[in-house]
Protein backbone atom coordinates (compact mmCIF):
# COMPACT_ATOMS: atom_id res chain seq x y z
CA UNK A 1 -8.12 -35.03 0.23
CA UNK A 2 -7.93 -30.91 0.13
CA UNK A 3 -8.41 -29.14 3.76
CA UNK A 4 -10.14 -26.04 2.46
CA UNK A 5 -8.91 -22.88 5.53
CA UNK A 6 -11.64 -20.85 4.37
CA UNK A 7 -15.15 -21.49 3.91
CA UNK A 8 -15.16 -24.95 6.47
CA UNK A 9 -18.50 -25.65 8.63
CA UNK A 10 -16.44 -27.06 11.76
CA UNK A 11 -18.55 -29.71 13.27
CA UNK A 12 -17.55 -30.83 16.84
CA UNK A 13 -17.14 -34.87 17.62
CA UNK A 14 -19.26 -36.26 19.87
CA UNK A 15 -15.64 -37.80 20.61
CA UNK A 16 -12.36 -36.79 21.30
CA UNK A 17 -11.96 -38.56 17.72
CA UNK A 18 -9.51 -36.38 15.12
CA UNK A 19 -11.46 -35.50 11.84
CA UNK A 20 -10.78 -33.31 9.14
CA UNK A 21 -14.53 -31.50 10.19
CA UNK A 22 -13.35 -30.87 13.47
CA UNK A 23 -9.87 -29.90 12.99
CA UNK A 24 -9.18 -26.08 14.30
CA UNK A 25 -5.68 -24.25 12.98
CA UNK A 26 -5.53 -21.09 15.81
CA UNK A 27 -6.84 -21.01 19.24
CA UNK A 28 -9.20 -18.42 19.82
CA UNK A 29 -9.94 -17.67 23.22
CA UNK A 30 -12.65 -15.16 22.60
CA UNK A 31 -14.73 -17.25 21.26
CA UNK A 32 -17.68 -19.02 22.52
CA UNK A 33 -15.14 -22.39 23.03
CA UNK A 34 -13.39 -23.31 26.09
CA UNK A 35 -10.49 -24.88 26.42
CA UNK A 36 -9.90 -28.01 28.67
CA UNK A 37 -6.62 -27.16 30.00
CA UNK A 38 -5.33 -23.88 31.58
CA UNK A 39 -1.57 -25.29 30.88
CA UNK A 40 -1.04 -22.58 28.48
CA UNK A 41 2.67 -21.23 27.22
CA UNK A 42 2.95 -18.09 27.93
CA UNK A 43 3.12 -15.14 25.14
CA UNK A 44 6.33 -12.85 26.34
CA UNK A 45 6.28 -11.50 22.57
CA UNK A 46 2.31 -10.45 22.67
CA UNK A 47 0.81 -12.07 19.82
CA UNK A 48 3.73 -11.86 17.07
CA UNK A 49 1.50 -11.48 14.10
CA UNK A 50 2.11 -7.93 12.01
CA UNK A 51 -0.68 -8.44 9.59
CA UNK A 52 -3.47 -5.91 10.05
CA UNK A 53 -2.20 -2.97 7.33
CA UNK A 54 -3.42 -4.37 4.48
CA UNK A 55 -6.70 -5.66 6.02
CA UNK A 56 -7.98 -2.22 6.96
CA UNK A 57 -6.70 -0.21 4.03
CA UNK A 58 -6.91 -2.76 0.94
CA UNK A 59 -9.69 -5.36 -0.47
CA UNK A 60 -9.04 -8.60 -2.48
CA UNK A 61 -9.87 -8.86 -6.17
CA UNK A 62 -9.73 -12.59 -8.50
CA UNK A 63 -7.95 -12.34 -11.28
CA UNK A 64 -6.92 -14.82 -14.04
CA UNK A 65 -3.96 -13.37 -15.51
CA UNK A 66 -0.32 -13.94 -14.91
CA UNK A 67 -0.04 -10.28 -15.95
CA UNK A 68 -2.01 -7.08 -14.64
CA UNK A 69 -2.12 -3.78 -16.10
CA UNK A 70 -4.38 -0.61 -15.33
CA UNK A 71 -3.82 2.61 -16.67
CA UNK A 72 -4.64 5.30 -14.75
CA UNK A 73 -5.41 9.07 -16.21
CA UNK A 74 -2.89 11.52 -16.83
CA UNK A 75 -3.11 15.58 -16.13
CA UNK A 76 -6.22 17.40 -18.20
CA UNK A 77 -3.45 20.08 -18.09
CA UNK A 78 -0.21 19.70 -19.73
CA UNK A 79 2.65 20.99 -18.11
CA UNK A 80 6.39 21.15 -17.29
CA UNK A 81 8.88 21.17 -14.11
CA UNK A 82 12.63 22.26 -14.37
CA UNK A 83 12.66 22.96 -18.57
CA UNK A 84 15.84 24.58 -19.36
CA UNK A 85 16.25 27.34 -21.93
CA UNK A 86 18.71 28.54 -24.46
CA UNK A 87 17.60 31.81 -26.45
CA UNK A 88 14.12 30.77 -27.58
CA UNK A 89 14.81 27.09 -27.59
CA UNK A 90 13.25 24.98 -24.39
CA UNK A 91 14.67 21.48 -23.23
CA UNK A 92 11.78 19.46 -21.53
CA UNK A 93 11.42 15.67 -21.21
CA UNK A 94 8.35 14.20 -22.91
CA UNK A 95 6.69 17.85 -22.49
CA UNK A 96 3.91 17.03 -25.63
CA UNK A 97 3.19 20.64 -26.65
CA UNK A 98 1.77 21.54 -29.87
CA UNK A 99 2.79 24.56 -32.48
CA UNK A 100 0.46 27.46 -32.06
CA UNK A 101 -0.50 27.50 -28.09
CA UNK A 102 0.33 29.63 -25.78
CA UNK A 103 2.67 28.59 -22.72
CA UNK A 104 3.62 30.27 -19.43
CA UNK A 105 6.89 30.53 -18.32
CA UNK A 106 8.23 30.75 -14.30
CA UNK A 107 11.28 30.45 -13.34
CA UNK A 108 10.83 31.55 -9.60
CA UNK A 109 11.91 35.10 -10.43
CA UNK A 110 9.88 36.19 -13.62
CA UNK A 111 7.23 34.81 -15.47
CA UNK A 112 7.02 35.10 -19.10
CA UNK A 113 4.52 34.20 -21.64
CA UNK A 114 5.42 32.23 -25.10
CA UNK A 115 3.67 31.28 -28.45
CA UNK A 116 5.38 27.85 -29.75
CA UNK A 117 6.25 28.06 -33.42
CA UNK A 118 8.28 25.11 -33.66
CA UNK A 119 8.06 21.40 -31.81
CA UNK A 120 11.72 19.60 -32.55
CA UNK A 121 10.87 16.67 -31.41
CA UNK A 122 9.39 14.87 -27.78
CA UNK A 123 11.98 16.79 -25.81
CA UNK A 124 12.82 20.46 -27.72
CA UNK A 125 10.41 22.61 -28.60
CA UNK A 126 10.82 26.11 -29.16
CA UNK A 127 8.63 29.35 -28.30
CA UNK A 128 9.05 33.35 -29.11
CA UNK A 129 8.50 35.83 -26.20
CA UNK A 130 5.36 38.42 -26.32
CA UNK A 131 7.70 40.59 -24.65
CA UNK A 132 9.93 43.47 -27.01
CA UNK A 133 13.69 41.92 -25.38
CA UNK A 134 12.88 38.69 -25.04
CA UNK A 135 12.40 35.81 -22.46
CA UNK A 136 13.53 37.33 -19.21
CA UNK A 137 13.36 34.35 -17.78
CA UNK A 138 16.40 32.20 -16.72
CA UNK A 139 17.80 29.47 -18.62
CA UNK A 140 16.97 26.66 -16.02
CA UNK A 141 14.56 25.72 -13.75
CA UNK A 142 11.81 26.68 -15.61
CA UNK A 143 8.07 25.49 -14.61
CA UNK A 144 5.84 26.08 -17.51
CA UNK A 145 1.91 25.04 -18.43
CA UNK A 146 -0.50 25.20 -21.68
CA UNK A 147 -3.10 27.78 -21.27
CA UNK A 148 -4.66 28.26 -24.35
CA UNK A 149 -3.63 28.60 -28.21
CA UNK A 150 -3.74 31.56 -30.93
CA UNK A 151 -3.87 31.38 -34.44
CA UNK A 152 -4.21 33.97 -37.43
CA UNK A 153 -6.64 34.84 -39.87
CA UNK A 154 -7.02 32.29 -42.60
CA UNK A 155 -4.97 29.83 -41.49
CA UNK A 156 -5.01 26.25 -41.22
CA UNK A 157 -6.38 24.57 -37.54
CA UNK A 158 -4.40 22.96 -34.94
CA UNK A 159 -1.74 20.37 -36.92
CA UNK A 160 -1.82 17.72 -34.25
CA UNK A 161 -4.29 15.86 -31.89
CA UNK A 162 -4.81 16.44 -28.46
CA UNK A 163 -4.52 13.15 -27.50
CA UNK A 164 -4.70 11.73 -23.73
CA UNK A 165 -2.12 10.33 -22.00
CA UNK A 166 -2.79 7.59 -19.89
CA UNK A 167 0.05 6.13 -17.11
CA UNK A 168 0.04 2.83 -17.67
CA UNK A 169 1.22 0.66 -14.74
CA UNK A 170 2.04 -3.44 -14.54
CA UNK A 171 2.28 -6.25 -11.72
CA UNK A 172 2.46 -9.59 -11.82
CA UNK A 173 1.63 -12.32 -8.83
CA UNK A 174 3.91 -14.54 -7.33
CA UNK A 175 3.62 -17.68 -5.86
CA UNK A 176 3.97 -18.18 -2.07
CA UNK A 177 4.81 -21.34 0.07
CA UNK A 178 4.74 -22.67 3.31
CA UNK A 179 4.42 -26.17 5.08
CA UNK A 180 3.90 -27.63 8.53
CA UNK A 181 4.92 -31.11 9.29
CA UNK A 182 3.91 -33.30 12.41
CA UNK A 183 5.22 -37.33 12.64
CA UNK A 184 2.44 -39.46 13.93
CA UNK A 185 4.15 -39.67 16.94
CA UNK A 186 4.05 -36.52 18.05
CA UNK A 187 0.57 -36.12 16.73
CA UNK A 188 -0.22 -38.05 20.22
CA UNK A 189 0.11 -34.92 21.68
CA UNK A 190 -3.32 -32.89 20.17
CA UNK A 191 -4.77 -30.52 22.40
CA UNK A 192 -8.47 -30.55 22.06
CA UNK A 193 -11.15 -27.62 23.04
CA UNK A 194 -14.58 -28.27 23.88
CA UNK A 195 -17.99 -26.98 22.35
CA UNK A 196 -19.99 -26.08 25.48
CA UNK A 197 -22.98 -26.17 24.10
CA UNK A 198 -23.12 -29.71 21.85
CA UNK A 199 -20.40 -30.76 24.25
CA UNK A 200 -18.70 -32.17 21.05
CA UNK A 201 -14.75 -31.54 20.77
CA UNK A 202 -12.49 -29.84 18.21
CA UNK A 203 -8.87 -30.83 17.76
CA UNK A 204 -5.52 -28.55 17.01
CA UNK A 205 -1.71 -28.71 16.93
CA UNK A 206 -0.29 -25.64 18.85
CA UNK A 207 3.01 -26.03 16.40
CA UNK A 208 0.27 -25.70 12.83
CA UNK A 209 -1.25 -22.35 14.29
CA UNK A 210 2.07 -20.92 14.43
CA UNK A 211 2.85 -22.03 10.94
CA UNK A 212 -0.33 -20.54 9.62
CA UNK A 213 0.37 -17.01 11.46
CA UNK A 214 3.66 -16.69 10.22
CA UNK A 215 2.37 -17.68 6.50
CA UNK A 216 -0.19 -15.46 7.24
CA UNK A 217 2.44 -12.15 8.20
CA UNK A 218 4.64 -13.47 5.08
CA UNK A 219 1.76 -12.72 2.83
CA UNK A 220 1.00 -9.49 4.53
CA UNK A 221 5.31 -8.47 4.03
CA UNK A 222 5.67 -10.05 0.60
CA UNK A 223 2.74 -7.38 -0.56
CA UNK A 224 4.62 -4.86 1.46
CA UNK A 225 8.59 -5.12 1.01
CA UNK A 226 8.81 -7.07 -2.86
CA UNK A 227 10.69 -5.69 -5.77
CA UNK A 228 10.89 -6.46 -8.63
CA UNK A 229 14.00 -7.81 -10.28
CA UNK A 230 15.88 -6.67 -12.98
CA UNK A 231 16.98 -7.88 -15.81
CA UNK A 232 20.39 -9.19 -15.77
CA UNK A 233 20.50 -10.45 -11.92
CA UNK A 234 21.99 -13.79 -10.56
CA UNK A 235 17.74 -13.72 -9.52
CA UNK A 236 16.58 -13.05 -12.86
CA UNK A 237 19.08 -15.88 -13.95
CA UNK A 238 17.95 -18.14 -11.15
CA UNK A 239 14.14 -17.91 -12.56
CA UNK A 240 12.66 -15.39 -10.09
CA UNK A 241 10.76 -12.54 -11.39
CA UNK A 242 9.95 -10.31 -8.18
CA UNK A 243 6.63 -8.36 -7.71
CA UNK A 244 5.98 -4.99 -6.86
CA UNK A 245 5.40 -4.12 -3.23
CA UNK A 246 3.73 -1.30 -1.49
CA UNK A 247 7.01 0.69 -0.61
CA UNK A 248 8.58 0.38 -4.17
CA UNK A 249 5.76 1.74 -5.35
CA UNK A 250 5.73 4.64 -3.37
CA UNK A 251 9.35 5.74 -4.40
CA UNK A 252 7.56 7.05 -7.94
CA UNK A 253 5.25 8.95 -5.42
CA UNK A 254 5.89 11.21 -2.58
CA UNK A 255 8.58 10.80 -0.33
CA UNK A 256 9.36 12.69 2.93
CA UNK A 257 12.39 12.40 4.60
CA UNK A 258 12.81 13.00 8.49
CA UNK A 259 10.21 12.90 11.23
CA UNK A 260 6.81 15.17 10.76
CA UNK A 261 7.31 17.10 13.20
CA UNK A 262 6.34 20.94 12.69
CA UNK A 263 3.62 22.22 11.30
CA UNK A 264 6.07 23.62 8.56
CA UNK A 265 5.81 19.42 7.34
CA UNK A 266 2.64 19.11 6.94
CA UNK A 267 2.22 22.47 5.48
CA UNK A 268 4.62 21.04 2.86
CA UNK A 269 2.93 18.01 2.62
CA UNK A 270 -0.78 19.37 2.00
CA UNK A 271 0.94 21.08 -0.64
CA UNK A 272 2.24 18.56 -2.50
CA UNK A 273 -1.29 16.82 -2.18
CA UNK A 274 -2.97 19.94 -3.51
CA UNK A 275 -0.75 19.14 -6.83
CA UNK A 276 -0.80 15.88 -7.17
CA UNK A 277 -4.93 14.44 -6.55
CA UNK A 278 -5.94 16.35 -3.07
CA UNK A 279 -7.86 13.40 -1.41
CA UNK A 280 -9.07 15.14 1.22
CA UNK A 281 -9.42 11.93 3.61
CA UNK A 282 -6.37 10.24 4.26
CA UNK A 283 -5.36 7.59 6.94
CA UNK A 284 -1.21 8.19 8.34
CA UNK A 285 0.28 4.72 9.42
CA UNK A 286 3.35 5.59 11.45
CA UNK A 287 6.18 3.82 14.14
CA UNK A 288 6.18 5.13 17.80
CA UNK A 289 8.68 7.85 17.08
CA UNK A 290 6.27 9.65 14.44
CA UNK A 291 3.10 8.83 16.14
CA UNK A 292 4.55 10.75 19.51
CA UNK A 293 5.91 13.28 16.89
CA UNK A 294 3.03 14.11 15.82
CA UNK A 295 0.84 14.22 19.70
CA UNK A 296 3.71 16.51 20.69
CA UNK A 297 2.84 18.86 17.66
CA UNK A 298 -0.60 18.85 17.95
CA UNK A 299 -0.62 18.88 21.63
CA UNK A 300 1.75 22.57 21.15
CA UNK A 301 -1.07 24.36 19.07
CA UNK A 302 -3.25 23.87 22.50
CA UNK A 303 -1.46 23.65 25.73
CA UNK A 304 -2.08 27.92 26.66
CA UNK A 305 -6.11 27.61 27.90
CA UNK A 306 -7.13 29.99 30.50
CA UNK A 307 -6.87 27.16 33.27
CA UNK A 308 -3.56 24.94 32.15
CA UNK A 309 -3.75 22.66 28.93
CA UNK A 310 -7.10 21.68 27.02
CA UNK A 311 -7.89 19.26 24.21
CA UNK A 312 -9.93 17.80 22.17
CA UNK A 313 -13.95 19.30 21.77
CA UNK A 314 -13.97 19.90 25.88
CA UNK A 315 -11.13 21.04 27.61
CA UNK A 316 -9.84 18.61 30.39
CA UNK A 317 -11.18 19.20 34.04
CA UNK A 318 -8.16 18.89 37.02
CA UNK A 319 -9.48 15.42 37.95
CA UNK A 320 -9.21 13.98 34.21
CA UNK A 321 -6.96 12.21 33.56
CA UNK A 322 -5.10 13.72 30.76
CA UNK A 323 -4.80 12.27 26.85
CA UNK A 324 -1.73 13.38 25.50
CA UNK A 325 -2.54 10.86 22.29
CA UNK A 326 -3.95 12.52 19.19
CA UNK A 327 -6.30 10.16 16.45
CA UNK A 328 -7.26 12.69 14.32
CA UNK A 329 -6.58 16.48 13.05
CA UNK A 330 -7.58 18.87 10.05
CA UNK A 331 -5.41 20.82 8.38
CA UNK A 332 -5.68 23.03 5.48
CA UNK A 333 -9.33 21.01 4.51
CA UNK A 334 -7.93 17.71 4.68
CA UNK A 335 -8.48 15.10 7.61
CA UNK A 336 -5.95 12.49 8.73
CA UNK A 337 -6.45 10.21 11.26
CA UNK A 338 -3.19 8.53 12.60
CA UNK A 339 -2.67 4.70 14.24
CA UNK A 340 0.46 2.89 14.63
CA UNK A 341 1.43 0.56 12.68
CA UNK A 342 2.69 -2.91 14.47
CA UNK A 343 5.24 -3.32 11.35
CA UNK A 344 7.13 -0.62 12.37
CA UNK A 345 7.68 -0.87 15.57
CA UNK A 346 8.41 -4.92 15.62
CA UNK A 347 12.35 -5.29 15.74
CA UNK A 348 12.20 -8.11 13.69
CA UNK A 349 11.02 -6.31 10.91
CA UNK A 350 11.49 -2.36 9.80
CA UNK A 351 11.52 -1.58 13.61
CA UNK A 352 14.52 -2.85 13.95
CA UNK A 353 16.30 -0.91 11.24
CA UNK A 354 17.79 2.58 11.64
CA UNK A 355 18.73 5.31 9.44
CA UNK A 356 18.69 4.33 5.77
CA UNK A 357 16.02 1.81 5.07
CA UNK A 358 13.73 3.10 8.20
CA UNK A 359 10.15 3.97 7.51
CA UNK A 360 8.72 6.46 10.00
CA UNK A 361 4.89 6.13 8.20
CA UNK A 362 2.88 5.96 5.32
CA UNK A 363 -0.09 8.27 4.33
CA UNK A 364 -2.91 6.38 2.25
CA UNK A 365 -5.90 8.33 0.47
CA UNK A 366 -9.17 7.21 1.96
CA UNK A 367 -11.84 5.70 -1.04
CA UNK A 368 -11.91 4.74 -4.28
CA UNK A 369 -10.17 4.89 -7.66
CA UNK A 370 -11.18 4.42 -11.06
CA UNK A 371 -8.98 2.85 -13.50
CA UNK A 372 -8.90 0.92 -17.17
CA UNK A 373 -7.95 -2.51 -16.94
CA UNK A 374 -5.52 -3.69 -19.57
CA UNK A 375 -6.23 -7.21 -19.95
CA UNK A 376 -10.01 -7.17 -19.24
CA UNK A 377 -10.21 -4.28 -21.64
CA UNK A 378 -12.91 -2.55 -19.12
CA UNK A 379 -13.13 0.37 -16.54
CA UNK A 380 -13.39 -0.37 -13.12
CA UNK A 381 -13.99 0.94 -9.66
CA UNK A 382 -11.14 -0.40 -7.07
CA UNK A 383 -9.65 0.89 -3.78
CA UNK A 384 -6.54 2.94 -4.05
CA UNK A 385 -4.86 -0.59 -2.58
CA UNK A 386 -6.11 -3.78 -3.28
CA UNK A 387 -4.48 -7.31 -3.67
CA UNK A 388 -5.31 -9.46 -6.55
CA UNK A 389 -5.22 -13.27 -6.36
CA UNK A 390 -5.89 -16.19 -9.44
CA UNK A 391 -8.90 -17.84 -9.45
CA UNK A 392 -10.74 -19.98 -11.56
CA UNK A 393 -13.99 -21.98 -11.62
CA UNK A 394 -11.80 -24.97 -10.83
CA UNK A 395 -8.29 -23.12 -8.82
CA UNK A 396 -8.73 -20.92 -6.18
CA UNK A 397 -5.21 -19.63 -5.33
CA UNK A 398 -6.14 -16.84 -2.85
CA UNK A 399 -5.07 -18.89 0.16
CA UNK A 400 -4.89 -22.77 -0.42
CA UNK A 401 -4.11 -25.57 2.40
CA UNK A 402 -3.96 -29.31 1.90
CA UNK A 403 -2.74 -32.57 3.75
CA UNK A 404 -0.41 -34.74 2.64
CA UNK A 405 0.60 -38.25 4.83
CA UNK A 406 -1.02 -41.13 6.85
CA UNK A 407 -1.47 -39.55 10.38
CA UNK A 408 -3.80 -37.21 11.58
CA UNK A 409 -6.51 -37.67 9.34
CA UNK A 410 -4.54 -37.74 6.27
CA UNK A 411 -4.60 -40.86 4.10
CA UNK A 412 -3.15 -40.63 1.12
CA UNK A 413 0.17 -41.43 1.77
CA UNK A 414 2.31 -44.13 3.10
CA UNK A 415 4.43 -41.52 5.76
CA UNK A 416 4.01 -41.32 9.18
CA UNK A 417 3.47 -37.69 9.20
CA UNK A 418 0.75 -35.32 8.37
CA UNK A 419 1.87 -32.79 6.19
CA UNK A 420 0.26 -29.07 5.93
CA UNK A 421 0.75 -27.01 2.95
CA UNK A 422 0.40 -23.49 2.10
CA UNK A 423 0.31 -21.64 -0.63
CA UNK A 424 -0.61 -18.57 -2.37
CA UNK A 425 -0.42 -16.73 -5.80
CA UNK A 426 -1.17 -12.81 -5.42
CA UNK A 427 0.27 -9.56 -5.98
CA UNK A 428 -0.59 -6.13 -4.55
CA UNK A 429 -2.26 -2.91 -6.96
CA UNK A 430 -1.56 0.25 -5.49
CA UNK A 431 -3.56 2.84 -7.50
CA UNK A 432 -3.43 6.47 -7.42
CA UNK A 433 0.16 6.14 -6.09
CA UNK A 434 0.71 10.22 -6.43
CA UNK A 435 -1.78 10.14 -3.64
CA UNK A 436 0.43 8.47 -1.33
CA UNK A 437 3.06 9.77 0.97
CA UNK A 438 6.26 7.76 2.04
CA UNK A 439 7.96 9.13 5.51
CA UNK A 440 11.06 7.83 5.51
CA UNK A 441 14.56 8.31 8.22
């Protein structure tokens, strides 16, 4: 028989008799149970789990497709970054202008404007000056943007369609595994926990709730840290397929490198956020070296007050004690509210890495998104991160456990063991992804 972990009714034994009704898989001490022993190991590394990020910032969707695609919508305005020039003959990649409009031209030092009379192809196109010499532009580095089109008498209308460009993005789920196996022997040794008010008793292995929290932070850091693999690898070769994971995704986005810590950073950072979406909410989820970064920044632009240092909306009397940690700010109209992230700061995972490959924070648009799904063929309404799962009327592979054995209230097998699987098929969406910023060492 299937042990269901989510959506059980525990019901207590009158008995200290192991069920699968009254089986519990972590100890919770905060809850209205008691335990009947205060023999309990002692947690030197705090609690060990690092889940959390994606619980606060992302929601989970079914889905019942091996593939998913969205497309999100591209710029109203069409534009170019770093076109190069030679005479009246522009190089930019993919730049879909049309014969007939009118383009401006910066190149940092002049600014030109140009009528396109000719469109080579999806990279050339080329433009005359409206000035008597010529372009004074330079010949690289050239920014450029459609502002409107001119056309004279009697002629014949615009000779192609102004069609929009989507960005169409792909992900696909992968299955995840774990197990926890206990001999009937050592099954002997179940602790069991009370229910003070039935008095009826609930059963757990110490050894399972382990399993399940680190199958729980291995879904929460496959979402995070996968990749997808290419084509051509001894993994590709070996059957695996990879899945895009929250920092992959955010190296096609905005990427800082260094610690934030002058206002000159975050002056460049609202910037890029003014081009790219300007979600004015956004949530920054940073390691212990940006966080205090950041306090000692903020803490700078008010530390002069008539009577010594003053924060916050009242400044600090001499007996206060003083709060040198910072969980919000405004700057430039947008708001940002900072927390560490666990992840980070764990040395068994990105904590413990320096220089290349260290992540100092993350900053993640606060709302909603809206987005054309591929396969459905319908718009929808998601967060900016969310984590889609298969499901069916009959499979439910958001987070499946099951027993396998002849001990422990498993009988449907001749070993004496009890065997706890795991397993989960999901991959992680992260939409608006120009939105985000990556802070890396």
């Amino acid at each position: 028989m299937a042990l269901r972990s989510t959506g059980i009714k525990l019901t207590p034994s009158p008995t200290q008799e192991v069920l699968a009704s009254n089986y519990l898989d972590v100890v919770n001490y905060e809850n209205q149970f008691l335990p009947d022993t205060v023999n309990e190991e002692f947690s030197r590394y705090g609690s060990q789990s690092i889940k959390g990020f994606l619980e606060q910032t992302a929601s989970e969707v079914p889905c019942t497709s091996q593939l998913i695609k969205w497309s999100e919508e591209g710029r109203l305005r069409r534009a170019g970054v770093g076109a190069a020039r030679t005479a009246n003959v522009f190089t930019l990649e993919d730049h879909n202008f049309r014969v007939g409009e009118t383009v401006i031209f910066n190149d940092g030092s002049a600014e030109n404007v140009g009528y396109v009379t000719v469109v080579t192809d999806a990279d050339t196109f080329t433009a005359v000056s409206n000035l008597s010499g010529g372009f004074t532009i330079g010949t690289t580095g050239i920014n450029c943007f459609v502002y409107g089109s001119e056309f004279g008498k009697g002629t014949n209308g615009m000779s192609e369609s102004l069609e929009a460009q989507p960005d169409i993005y792909e992900n696909s789920p992968i299955i995840i595994k774990d197990k926890d196996s206990v001999n009937g022997t050592d099954a002997t040794q179940i602790g069991w926990i009370q229910d003070v008010e039935s008095g009826g008793y609930y059963w757990y292995l110490k050894s399972r709730s382990q399993t399940r929290m680190r199958f729980d932070n291995v879904l929460e850091t496959s979402m995070i840290e996968g990749k997808l693999v290419e084509a051509g690898s001894d993994a590709a070769s070996a059957g695996k397929k990879g899945t895009e994971g929250f920092f992959e995704s955010l190296d096609e986005a905005n990427v800082f490198d260094g610690i934030v810590d002058a206002m000159e950073d975050f002056d460049s950072i609202l910037k890029r956020l003014d081009a790219q979406g300007a979600i004015s909410e956004n949530m920054i989820f940073n390691n212990r070296d940006q966080s205090l970064a950041i306090d000692d920044l903020l803490a700078a632009q008010n530390s002069y007050g008539e009577n010594g240092t003053s924060y916050g909306v009242f400044g600090n009397s001499e007996q206060m004690a003083l709060n040198l940690g910072f969980r919000g700010f405004i700057r430039g109209d947008y708001e940002f509210y900072k927390t560490s992230w666990k992840y980070l700061n764990d040395i068994t995972s990105r904590g413990g890495f320096t220089g290349t490959g260290k992540v100092n924070g993350v900053i993640t648009p606060a709302g909603t998104i809206n987005v054309y799904d591929e396969v459905m063929g319908e718009n929808a309404t998601l967060p900016f991160l969310h984590v889609k799962y298969l499901s069916s009327p009959t499979e439910d592979r958001r987070y499946r456990t099951w027993m396998v054995g002849g001990a422990v209230g498993a009988s449907n097998s001749d070993l004496d063991a009890n065997d706890l699987h795991f397993l989960s098929e999901r991959a992680l969406c992260t939409l608006g992804r120009n939105n985000f910023v990556k802070m890396v060492a």
